[in-house]
N, C-alpha and C. Protein backbone atom coordinates (compact mmCIF):
# COMPACT_ATOMS: atom_id res chain seq x y z
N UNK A 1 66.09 44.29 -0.21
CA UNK A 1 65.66 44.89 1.04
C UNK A 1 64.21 44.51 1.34
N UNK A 2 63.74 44.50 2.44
CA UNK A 2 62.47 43.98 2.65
C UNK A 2 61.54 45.41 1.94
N UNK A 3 60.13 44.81 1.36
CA UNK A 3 59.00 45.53 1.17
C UNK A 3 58.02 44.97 1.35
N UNK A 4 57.02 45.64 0.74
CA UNK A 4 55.76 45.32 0.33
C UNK A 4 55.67 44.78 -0.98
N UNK A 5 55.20 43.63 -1.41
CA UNK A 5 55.20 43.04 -2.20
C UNK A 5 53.63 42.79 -3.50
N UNK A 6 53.82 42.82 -4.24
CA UNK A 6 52.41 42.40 -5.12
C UNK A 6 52.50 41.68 -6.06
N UNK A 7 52.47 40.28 -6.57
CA UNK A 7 52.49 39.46 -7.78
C UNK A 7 51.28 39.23 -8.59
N UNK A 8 50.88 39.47 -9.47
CA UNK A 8 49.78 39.46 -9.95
C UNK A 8 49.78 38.77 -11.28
N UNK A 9 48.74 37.87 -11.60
CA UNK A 9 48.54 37.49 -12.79
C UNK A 9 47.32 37.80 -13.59
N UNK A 10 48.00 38.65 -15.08
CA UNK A 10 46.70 39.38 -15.78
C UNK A 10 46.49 37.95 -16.71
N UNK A 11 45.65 38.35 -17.57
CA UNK A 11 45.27 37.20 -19.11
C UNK A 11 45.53 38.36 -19.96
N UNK A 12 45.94 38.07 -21.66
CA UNK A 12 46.17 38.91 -22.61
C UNK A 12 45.56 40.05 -22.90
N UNK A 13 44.14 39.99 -22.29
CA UNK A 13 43.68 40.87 -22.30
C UNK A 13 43.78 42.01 -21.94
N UNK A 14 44.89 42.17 -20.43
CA UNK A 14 44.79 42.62 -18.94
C UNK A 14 44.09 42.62 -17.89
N UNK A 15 43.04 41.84 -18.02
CA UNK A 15 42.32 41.33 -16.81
C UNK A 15 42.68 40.75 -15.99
N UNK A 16 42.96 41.16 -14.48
CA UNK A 16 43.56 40.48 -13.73
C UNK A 16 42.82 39.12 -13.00
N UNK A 17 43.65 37.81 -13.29
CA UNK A 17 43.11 36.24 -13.21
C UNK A 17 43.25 35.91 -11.65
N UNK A 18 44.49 36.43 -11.11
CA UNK A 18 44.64 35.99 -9.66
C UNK A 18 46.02 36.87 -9.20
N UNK A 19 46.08 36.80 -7.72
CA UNK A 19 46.99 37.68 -7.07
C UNK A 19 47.74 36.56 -6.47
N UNK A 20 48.94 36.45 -7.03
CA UNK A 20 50.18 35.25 -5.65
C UNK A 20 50.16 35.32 -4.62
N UNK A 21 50.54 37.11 -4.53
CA UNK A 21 51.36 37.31 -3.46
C UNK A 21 50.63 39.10 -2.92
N UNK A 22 50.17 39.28 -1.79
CA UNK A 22 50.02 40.62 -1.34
C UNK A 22 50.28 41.08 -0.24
N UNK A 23 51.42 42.06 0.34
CA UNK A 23 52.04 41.95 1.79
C UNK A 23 53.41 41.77 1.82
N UNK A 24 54.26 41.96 2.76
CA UNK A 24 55.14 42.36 3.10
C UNK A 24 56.08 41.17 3.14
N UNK A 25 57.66 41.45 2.18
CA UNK A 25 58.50 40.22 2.64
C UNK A 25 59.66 40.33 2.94
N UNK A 26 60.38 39.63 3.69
CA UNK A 26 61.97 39.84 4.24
C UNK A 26 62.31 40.04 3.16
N UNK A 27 63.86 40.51 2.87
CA UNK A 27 64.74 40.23 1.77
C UNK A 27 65.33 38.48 1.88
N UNK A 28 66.04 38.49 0.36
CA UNK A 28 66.23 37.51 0.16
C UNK A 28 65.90 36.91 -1.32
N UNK A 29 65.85 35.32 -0.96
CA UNK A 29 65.18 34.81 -2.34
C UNK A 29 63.84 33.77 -1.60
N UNK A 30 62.77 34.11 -2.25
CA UNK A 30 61.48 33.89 -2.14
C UNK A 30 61.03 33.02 -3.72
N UNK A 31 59.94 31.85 -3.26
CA UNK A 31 59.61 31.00 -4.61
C UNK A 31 57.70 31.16 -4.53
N UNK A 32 57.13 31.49 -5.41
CA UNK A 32 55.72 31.69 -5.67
C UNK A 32 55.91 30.85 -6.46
N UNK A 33 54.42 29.70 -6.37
CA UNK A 33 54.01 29.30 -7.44
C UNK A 33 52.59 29.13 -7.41
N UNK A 34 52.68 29.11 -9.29
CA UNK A 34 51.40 29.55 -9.38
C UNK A 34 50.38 28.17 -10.05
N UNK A 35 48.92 27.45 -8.91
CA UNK A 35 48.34 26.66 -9.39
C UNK A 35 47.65 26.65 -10.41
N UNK A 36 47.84 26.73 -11.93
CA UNK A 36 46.88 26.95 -12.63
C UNK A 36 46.04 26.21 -13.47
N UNK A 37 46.08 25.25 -12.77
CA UNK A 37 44.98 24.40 -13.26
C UNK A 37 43.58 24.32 -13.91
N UNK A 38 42.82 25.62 -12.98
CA UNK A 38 41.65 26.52 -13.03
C UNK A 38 41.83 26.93 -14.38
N UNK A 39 42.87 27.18 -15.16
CA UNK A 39 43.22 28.64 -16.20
C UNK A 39 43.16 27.68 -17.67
N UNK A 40 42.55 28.19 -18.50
CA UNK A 40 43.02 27.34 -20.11
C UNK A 40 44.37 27.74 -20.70
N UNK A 41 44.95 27.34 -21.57
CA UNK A 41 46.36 27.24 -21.88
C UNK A 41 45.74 28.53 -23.00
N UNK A 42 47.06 29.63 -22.83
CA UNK A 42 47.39 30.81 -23.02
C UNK A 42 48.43 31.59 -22.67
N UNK A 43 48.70 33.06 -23.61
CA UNK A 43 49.21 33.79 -22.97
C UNK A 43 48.75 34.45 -21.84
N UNK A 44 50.01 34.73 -20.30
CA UNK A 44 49.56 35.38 -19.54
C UNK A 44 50.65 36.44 -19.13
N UNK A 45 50.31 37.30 -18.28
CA UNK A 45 51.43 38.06 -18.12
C UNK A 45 51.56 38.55 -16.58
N UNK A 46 52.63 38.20 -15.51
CA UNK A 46 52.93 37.69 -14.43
C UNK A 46 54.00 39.58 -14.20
N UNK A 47 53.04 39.95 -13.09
CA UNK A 47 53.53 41.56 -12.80
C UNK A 47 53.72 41.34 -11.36
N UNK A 48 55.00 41.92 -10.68
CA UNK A 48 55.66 42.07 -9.62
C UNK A 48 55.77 43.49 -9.13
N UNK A 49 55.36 44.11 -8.30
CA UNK A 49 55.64 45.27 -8.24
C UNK A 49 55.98 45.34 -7.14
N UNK A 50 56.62 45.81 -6.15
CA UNK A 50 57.53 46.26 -4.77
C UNK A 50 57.26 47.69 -4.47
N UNK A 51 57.25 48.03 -3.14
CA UNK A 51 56.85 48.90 -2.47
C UNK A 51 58.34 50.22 -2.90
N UNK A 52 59.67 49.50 -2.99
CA UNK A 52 61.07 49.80 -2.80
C UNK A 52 61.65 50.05 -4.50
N UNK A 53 59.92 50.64 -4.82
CA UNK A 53 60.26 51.22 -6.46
C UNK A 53 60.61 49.71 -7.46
N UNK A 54 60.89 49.02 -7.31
CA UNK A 54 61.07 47.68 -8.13
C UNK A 54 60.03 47.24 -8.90
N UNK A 55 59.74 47.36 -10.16
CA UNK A 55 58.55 46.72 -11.05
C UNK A 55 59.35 45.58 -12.02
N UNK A 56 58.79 44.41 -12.46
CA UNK A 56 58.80 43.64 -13.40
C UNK A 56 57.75 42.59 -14.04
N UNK A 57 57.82 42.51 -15.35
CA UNK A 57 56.98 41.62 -15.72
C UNK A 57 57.41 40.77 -16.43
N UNK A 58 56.45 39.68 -16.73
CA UNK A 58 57.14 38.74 -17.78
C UNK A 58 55.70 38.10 -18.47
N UNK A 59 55.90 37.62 -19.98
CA UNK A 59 55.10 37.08 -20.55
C UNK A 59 55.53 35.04 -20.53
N UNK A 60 54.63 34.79 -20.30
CA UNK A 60 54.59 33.47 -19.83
C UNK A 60 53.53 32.58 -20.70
N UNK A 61 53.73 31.38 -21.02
CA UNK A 61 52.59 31.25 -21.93
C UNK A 61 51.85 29.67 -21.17
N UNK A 62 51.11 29.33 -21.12
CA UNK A 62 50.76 27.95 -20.58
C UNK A 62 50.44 26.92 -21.41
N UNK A 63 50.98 25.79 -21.81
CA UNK A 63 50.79 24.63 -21.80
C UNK A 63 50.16 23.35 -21.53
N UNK A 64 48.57 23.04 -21.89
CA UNK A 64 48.04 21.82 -21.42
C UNK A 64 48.33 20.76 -22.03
């Protein structure tokens, strides 16, 4: 269903590194990606949260 949307990327620490996504999106399927070039290779952890009660996260690790 459409919401309000928030993608966020913390570092292991929980410091948040950068925001994808902030604002409102149709339903559907939607693709974020994230440039991280800026970032050194690590764990990070990639948080989704929705206006329509929906939270998820995932641990992601980067690769240079």
């Amino acid at each position: 269903q459409d919401s309000d949307v928030n993608i966020s990327i913390y570092n292991i620490q929980g410091k948040l590194i950068e925001t994808l996504h902030k604002g409102f999106i149709t339903k559907g399927y939607h693709t974020e990606v994230w440039n991280a070039k800026d970032h050194p290779s690590g764990v990070y952890i990639i948080s989704m949260d929705a206006s329509n009660g929906f939270n998820a996260t995932q641990k992601v690790v980067l690769i240079k």
